[in-house]
N, C-alpha and C. Protein backbone atom coordinates (compact mmCIF):
# COMPACT_ATOMS: atom_id res chain seq x y z
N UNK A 1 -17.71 -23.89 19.16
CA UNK A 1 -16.86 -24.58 20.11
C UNK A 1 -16.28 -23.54 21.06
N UNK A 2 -16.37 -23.76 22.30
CA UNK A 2 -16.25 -22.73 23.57
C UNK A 2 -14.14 -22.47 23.46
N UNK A 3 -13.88 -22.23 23.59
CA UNK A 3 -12.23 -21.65 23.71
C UNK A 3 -11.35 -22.70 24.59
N UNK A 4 -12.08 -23.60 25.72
CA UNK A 4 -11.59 -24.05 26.24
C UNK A 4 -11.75 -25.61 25.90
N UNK A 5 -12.16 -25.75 24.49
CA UNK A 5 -12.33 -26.57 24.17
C UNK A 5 -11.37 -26.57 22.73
N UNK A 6 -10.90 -25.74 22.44
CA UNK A 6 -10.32 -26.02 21.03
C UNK A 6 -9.15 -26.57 21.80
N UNK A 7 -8.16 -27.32 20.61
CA UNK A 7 -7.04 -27.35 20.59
C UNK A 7 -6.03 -26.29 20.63
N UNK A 8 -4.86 -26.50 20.94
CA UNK A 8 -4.14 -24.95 21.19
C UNK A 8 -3.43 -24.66 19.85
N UNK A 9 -3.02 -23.42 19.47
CA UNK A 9 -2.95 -22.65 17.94
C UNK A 9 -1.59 -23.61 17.45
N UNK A 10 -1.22 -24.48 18.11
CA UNK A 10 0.05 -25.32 17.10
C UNK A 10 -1.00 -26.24 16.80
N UNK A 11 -1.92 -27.09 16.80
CA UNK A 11 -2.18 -28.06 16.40
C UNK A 11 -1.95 -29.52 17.23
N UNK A 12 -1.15 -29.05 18.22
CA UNK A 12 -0.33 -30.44 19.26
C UNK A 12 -1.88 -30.70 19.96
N UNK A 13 -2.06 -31.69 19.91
CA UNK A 13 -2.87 -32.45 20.87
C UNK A 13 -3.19 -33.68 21.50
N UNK A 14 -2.16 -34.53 21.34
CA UNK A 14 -2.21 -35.84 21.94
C UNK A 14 -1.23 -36.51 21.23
N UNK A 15 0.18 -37.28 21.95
CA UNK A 15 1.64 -38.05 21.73
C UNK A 15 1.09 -39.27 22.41
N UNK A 16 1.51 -40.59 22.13
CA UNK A 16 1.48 -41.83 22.30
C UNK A 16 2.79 -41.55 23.31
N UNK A 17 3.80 -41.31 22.70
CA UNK A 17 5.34 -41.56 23.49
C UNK A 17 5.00 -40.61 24.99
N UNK A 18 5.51 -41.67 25.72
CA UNK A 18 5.72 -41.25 27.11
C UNK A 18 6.55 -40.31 27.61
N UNK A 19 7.68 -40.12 26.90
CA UNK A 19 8.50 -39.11 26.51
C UNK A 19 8.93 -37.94 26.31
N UNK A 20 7.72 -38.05 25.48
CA UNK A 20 7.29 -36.73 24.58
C UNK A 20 7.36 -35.42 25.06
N UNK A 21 8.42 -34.36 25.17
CA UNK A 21 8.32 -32.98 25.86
C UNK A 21 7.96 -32.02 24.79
N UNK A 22 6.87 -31.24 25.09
CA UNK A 22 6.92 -30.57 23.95
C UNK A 22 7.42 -28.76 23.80
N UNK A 23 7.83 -28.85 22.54
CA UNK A 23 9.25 -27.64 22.80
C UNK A 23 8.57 -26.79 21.49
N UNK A 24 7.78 -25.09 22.38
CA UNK A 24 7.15 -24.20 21.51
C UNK A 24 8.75 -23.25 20.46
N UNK A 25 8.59 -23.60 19.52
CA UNK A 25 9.65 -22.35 18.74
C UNK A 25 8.53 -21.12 19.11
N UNK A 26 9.78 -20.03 19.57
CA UNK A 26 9.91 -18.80 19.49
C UNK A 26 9.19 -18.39 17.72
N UNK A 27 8.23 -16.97 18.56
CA UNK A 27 8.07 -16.59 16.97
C UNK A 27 8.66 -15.44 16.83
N UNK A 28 9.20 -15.26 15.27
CA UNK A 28 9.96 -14.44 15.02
C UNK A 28 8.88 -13.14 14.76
N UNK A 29 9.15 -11.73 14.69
CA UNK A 29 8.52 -10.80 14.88
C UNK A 29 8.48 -10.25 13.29
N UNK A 30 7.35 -10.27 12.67
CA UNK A 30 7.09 -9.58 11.23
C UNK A 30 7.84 -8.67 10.97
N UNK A 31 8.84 -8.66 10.24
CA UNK A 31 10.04 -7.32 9.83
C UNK A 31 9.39 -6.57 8.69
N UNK A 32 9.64 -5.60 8.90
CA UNK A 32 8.77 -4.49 7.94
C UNK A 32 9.56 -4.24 6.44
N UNK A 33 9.26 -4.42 5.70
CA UNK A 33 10.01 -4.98 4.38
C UNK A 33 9.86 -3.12 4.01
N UNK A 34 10.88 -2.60 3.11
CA UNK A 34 10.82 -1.25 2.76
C UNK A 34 9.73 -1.24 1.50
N UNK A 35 9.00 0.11 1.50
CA UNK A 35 7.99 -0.14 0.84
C UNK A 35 8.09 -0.22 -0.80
N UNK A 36 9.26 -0.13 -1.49
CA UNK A 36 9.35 -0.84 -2.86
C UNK A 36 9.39 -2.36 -2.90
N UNK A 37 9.48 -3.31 -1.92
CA UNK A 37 9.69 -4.33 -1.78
C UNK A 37 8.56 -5.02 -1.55
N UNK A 38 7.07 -4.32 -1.04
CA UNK A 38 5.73 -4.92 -1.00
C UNK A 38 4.93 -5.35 -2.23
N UNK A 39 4.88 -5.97 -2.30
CA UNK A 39 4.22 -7.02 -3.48
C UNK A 39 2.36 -6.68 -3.35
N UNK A 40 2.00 -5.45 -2.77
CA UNK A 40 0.67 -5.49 -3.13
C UNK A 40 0.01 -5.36 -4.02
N UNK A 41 -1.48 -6.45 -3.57
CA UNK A 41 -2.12 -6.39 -4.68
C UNK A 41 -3.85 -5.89 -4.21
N UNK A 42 -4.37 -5.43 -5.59
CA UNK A 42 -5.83 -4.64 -5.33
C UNK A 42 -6.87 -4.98 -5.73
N UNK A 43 -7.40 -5.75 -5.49
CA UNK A 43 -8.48 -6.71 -5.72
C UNK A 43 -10.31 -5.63 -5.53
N UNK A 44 -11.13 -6.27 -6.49
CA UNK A 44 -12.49 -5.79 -6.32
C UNK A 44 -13.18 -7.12 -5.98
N UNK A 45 -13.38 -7.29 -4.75
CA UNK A 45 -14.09 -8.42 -4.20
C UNK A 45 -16.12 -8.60 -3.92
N UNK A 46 -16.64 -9.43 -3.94
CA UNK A 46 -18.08 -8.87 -3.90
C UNK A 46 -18.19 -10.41 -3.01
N UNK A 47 -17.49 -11.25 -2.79
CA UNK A 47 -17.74 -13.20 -2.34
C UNK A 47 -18.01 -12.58 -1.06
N UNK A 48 -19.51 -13.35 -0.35
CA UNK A 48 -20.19 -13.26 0.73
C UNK A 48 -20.04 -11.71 1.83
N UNK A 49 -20.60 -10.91 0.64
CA UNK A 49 -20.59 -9.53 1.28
C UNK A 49 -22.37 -9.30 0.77
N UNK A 50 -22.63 -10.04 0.08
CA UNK A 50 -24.49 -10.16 -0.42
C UNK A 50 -23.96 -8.42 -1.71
N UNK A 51 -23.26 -9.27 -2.54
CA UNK A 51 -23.34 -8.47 -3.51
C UNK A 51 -22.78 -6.60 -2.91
N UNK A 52 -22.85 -6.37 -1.93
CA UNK A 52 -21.78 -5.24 -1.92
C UNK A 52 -20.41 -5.18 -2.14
N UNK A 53 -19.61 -3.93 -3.20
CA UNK A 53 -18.42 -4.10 -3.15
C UNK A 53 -17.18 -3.84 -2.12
N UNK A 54 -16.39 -4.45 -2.30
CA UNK A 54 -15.37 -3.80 -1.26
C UNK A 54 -13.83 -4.02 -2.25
N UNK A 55 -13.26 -2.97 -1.90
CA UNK A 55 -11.44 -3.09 -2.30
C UNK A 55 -10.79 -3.68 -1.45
N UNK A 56 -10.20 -4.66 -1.97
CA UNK A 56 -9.14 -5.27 -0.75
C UNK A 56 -7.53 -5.61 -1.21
N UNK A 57 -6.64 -5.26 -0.36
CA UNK A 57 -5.18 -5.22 -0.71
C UNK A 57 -4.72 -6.01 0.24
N UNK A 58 -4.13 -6.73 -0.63
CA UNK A 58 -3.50 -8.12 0.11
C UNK A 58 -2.13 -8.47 -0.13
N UNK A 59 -1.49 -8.68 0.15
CA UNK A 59 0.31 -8.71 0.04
C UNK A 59 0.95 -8.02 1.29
N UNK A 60 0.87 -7.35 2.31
CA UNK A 60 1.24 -6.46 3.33
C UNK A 60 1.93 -7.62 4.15
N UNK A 61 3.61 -7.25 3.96
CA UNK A 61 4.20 -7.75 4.84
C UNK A 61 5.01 -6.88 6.01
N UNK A 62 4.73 -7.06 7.36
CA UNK A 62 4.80 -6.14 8.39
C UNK A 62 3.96 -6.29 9.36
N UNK A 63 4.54 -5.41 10.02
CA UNK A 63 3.65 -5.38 11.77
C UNK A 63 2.39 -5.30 11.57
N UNK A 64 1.80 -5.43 12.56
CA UNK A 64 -0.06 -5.25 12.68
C UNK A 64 -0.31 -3.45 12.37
N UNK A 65 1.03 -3.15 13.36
CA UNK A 65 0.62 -1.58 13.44
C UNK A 65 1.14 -0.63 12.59
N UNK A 66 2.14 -1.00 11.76
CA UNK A 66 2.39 -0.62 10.20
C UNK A 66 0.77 -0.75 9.26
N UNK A 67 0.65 -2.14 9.44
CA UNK A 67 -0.70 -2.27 8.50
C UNK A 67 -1.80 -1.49 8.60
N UNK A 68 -2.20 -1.25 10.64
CA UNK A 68 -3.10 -0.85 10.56
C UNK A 68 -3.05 0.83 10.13
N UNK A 69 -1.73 1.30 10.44
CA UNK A 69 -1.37 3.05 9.81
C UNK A 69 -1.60 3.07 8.64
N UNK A 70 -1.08 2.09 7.88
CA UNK A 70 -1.84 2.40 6.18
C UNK A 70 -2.80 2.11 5.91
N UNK A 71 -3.68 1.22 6.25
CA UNK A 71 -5.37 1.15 6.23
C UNK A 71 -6.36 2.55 6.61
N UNK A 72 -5.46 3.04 7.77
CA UNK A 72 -6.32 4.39 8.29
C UNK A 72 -5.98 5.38 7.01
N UNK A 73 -4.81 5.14 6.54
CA UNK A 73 -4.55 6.76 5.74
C UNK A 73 -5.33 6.19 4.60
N UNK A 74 -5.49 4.94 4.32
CA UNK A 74 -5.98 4.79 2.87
C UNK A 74 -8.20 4.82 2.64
N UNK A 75 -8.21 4.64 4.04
CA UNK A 75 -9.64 5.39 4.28
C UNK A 75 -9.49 6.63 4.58
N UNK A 76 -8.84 7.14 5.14
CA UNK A 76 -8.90 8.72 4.93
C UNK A 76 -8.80 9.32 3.71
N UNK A 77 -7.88 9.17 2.40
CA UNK A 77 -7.85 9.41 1.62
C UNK A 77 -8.86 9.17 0.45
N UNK A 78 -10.07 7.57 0.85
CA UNK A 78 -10.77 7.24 0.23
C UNK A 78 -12.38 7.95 0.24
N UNK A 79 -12.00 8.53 1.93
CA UNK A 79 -13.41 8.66 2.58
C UNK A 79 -14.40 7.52 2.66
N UNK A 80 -13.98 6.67 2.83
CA UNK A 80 -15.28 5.82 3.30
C UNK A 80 -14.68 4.80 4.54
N UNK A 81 -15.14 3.62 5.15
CA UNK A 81 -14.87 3.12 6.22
C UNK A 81 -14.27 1.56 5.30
N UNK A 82 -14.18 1.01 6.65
CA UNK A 82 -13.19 -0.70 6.28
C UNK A 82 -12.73 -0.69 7.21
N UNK A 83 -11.99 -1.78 7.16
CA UNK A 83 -11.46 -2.35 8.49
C UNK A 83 -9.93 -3.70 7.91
N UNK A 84 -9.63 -4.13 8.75
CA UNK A 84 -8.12 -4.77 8.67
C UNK A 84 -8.31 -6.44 9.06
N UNK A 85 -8.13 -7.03 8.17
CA UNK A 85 -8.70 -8.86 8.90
C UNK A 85 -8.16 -9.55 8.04
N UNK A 86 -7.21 -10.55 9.00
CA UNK A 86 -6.17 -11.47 8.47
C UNK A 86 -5.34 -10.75 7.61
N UNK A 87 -4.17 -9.46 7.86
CA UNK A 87 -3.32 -9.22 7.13
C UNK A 87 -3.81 -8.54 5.92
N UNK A 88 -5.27 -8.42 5.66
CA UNK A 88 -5.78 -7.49 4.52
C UNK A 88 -6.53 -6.39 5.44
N UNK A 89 -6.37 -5.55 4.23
CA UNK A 89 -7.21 -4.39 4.49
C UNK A 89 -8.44 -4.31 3.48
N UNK A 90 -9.63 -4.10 3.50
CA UNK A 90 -10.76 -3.61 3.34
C UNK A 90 -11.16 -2.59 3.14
N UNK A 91 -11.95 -1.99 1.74
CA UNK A 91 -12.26 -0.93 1.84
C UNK A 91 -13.94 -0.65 1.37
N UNK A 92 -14.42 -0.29 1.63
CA UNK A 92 -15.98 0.14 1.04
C UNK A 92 -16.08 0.71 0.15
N UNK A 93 -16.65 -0.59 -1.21
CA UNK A 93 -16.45 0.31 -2.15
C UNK A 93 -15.56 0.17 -3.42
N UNK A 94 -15.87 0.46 -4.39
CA UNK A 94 -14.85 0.40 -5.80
C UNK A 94 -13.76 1.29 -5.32
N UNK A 95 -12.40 1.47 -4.67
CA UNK A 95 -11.29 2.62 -5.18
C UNK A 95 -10.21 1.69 -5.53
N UNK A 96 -10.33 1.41 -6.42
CA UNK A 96 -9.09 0.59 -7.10
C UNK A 96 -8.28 1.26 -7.84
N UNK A 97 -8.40 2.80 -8.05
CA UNK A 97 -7.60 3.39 -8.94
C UNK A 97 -7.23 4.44 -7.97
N UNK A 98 -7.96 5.49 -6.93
CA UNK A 98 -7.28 5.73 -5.79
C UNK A 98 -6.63 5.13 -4.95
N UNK A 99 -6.85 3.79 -4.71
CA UNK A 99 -5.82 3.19 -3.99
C UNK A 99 -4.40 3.12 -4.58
N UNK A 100 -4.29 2.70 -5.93
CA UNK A 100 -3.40 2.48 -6.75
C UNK A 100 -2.20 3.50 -6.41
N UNK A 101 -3.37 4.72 -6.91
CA UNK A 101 -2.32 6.30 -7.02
C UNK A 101 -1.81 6.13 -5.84
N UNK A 102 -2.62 5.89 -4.75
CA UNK A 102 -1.80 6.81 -3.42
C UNK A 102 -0.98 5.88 -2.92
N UNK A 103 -0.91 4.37 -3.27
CA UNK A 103 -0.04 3.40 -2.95
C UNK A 103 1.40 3.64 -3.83
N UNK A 104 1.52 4.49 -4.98
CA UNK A 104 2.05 4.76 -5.74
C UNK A 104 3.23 5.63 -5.31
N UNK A 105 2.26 6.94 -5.21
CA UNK A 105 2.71 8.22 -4.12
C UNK A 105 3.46 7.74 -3.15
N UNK A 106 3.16 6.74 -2.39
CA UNK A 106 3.71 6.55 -1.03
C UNK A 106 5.25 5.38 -1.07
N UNK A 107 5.28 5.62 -2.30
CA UNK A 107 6.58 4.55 -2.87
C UNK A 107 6.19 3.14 -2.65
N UNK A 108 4.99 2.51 -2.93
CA UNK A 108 5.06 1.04 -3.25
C UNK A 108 4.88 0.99 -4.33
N UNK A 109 6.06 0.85 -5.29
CA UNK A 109 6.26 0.64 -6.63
C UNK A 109 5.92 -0.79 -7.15
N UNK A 110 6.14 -1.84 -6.16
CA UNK A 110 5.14 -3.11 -6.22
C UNK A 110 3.78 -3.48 -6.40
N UNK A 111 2.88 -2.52 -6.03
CA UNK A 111 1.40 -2.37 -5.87
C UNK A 111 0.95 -2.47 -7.42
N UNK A 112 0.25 -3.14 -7.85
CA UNK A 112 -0.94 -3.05 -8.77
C UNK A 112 -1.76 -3.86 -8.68
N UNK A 113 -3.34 -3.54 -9.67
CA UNK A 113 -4.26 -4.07 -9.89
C UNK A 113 -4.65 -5.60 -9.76
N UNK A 114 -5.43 -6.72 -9.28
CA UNK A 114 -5.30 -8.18 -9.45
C UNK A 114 -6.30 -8.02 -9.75
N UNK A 115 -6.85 -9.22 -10.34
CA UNK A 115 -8.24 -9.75 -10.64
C UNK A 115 -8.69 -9.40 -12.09
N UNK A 116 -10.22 -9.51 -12.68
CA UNK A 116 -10.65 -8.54 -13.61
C UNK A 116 -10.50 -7.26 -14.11
């Protein structure tokens, strides 16, 4: 479906009432929670990657550009590549126990293991 064809990101698309003004709320701006307070978690995912693994940490509450600074250090530290989509980060690869440590190190005392 071409862009100018979807509906717009609230969902509003057609009022009966003649009336009807429609009034966007303001969005509030992701506040960066201190990092004992992040609830992450570290998942070993393989669903529609055709059987390759990837690490993925999901719980990150905060800016885009908070997220995306710890995704870079946590491939740097991993050495391998990934990328950042929908609020998770991605990593190539089993590091579920380097991620752990260095999420550790970096004071998210919230962070552990999910899944199997």
């Amino acid at each position: 479906m071409s862009k100018k064809n979807k509906p717009d990101q609230f969902g509003f698309v057609f009022s009966t009432n003649p009336d009807f003004q429609f009034q966007q709320e303001p969005e509030e701006a992701a506040a960066d929670l201190p990092h004992d307070k992040q609830p992450l978690k570290i998942w070993l995912d393989r669903k529609q990657r055709k059987g390759k693994e990837v690490t993925l940490i999901t719980g990150f509450a905060g800016s885009d550009e908070a997220l995306g600074e710890l995704a870079r250090a946590l491939k740097t530290k991993c050495g391998v590549g990934g990328s950042v989509k929908d609020g998770e980060i991605l990593l190539q690869g089993d590091h579920r126990d380097k991620v752990l440590a260095f999420l550790l190190d970096k004071g998210y005392s919230k962070a552990k293991k999910a899944g199997g």
